[in-house]
N, C-alpha and C. Protein backbone atom coordinates (compact mmCIF):
# COMPACT_ATOMS: atom_id res chain seq x y z
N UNK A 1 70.48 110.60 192.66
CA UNK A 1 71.38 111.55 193.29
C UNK A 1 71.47 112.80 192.40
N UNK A 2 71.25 113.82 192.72
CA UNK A 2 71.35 114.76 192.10
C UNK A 2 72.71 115.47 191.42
N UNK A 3 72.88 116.09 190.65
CA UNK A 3 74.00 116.42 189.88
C UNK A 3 74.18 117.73 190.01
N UNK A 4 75.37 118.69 190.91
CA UNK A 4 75.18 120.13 190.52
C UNK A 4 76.33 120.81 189.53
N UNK A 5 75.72 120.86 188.34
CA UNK A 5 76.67 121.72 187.92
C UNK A 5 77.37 123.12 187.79
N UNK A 6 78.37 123.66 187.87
CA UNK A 6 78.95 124.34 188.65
C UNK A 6 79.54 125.33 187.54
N UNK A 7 79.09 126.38 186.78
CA UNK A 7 80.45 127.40 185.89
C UNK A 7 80.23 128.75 186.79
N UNK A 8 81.64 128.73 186.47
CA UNK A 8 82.43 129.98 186.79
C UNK A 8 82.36 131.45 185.40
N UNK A 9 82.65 132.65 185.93
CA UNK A 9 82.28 133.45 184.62
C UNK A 9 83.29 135.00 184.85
N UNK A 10 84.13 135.08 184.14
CA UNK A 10 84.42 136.70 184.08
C UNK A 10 83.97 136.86 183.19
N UNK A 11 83.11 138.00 183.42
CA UNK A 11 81.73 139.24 182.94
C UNK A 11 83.12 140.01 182.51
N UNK A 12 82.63 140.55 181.06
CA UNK A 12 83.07 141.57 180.73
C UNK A 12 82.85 142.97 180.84
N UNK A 13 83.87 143.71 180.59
CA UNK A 13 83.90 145.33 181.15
C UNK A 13 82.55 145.84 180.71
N UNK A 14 82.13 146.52 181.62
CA UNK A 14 81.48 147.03 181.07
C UNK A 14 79.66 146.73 181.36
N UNK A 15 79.54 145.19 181.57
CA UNK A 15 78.29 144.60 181.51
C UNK A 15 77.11 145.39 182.20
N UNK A 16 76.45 145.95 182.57
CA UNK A 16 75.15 146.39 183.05
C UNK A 16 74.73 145.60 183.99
N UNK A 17 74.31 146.10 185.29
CA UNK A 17 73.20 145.82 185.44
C UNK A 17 72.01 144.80 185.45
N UNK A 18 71.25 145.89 184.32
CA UNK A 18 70.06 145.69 183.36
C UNK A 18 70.57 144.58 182.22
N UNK A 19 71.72 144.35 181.96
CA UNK A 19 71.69 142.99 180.83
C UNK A 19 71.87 141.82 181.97
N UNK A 20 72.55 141.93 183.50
CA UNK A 20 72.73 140.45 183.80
C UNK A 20 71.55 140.30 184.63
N UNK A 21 70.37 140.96 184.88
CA UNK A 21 69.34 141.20 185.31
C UNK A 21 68.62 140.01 183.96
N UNK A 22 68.26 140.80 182.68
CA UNK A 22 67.83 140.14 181.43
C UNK A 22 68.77 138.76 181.57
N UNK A 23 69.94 138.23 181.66
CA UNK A 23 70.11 137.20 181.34
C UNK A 23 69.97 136.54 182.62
N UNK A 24 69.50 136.56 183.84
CA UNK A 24 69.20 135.70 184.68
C UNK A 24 67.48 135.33 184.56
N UNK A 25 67.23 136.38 184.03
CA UNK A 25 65.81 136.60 183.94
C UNK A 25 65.37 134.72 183.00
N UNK A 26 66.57 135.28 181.63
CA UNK A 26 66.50 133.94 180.76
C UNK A 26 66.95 132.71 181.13
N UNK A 27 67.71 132.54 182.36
CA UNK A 27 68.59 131.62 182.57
C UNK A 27 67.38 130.88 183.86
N UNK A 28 67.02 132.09 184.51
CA UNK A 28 65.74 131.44 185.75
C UNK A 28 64.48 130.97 184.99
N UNK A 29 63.87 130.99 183.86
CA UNK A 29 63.11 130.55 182.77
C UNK A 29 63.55 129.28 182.09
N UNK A 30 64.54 128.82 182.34
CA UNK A 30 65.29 127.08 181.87
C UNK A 30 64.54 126.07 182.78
N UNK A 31 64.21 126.39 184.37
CA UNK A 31 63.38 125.74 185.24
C UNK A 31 61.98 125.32 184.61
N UNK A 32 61.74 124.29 184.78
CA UNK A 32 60.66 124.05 183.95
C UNK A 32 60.52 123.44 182.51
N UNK A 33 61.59 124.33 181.50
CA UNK A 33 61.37 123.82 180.11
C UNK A 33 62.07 122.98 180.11
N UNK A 34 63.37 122.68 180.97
CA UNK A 34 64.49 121.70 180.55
C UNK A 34 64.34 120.74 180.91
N UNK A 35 64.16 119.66 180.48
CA UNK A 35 63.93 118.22 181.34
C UNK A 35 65.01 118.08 182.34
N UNK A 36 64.37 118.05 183.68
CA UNK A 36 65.93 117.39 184.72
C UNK A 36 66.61 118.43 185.03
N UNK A 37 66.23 119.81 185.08
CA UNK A 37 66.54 120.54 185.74
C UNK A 37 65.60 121.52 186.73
N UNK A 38 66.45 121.06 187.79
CA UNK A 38 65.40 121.25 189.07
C UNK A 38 65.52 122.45 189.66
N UNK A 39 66.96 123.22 189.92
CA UNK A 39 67.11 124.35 189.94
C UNK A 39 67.99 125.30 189.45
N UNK A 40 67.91 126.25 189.76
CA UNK A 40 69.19 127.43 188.50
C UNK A 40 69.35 128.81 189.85
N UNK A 41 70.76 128.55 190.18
CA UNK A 41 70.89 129.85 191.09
C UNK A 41 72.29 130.66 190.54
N UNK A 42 72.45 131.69 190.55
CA UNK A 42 73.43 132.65 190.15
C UNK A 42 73.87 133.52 190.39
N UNK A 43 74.81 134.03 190.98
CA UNK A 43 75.30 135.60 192.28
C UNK A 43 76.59 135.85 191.65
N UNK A 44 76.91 137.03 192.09
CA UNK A 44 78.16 137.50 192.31
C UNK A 44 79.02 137.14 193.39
N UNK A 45 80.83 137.37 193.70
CA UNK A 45 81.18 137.01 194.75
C UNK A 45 80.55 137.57 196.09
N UNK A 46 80.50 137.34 197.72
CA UNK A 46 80.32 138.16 198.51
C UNK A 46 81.25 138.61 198.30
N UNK A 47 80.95 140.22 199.40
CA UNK A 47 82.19 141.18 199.18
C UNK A 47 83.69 140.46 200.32
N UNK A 48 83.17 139.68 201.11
CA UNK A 48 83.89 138.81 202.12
C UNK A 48 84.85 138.37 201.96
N UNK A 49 84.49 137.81 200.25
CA UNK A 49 85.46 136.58 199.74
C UNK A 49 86.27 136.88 198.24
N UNK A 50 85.80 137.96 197.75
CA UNK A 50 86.03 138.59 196.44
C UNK A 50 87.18 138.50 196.34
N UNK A 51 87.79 138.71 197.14
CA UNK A 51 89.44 139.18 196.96
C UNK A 51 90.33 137.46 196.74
N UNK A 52 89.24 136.74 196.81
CA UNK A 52 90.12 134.80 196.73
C UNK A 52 89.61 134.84 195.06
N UNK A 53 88.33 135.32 194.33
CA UNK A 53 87.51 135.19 193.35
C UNK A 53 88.77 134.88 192.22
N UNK A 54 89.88 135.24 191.89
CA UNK A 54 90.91 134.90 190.65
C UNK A 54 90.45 135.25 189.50
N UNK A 55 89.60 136.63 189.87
CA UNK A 55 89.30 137.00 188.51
C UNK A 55 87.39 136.93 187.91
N UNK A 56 87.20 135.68 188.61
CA UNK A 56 85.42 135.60 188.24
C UNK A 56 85.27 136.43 189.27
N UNK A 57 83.91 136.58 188.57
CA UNK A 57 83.01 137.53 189.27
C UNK A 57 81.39 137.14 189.04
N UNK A 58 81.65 136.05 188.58
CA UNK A 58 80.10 135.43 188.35
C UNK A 58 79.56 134.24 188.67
N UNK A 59 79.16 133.57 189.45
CA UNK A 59 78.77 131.86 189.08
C UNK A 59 77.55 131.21 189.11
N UNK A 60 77.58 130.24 188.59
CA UNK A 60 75.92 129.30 188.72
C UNK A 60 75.95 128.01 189.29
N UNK A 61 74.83 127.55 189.39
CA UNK A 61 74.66 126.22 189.66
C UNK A 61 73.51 126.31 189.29
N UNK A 62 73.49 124.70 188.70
CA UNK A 62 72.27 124.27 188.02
C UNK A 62 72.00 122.56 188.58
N UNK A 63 70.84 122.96 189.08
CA UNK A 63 70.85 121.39 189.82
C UNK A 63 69.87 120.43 188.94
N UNK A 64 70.55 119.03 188.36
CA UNK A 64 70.03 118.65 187.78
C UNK A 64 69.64 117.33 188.55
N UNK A 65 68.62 116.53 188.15
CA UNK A 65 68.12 115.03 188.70
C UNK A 65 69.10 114.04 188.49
N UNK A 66 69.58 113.55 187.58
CA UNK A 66 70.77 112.89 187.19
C UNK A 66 72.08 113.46 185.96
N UNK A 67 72.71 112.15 185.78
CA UNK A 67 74.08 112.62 184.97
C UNK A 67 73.67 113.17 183.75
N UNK A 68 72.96 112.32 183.11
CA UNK A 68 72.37 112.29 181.89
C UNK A 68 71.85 113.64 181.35
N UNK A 69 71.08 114.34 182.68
CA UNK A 69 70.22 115.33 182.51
C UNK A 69 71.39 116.73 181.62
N UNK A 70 72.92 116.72 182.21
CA UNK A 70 73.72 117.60 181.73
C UNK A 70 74.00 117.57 180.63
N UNK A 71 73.81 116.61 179.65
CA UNK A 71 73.84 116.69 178.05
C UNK A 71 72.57 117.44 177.72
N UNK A 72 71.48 117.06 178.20
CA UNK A 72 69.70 117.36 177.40
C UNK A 72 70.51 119.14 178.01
N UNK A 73 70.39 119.55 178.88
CA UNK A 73 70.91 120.68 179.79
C UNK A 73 71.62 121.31 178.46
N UNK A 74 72.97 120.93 178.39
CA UNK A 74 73.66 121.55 177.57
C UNK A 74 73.18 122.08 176.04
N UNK A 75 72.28 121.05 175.45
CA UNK A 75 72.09 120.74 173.92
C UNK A 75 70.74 121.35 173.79
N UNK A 76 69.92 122.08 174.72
CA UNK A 76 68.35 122.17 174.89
C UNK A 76 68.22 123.85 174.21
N UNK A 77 67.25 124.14 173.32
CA UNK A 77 67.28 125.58 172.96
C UNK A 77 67.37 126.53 173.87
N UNK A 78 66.47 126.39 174.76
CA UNK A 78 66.15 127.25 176.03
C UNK A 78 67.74 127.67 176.64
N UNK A 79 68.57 126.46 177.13
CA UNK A 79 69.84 126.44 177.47
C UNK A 79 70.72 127.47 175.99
N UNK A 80 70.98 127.27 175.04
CA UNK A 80 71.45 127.76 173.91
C UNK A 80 70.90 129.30 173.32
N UNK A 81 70.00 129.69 173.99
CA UNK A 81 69.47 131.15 173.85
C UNK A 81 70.15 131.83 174.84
């Protein structure tokens, strides 16, 4: 059964662009190196729903194969860069 894990993110003032461009860039590059992780998706709120958001303005999901996989996930360089 697959595992999705789920963070939430307020981006600070200021952020670019061009840096959350570069860090999805790094974060869509975890596919592959990380054992047990199968996929990596990441957006902003729609503009639809923004106004429920409480402040984030960022989120992910990372779909992993099992439970287990969210420690290797967490503790993995690739993940830690």
């Amino acid at each position: 059964m697959p595992i999705y894990h789920i963070v939430l993110f307020k981006l600070k003032p200021g952020t670019t662009p061009e840096q959350l461009g570069e860090w999805e860039t790094l974060a869509r590059g975890m596919v592959g190196k990380i054992p047990g992780l199968v996929k990596y998706e990441a957006n902003t709120p729609l503009p639809s729903t923004a106004h429920r958001s409480q402040g984030y303005n960022m989120g992910l999901i990372a779909i992993l194969e099992k439970a287990g996989d969210v420690k290797v996930f967490a503790e993995h360089p690739a993940h830690l860069e």
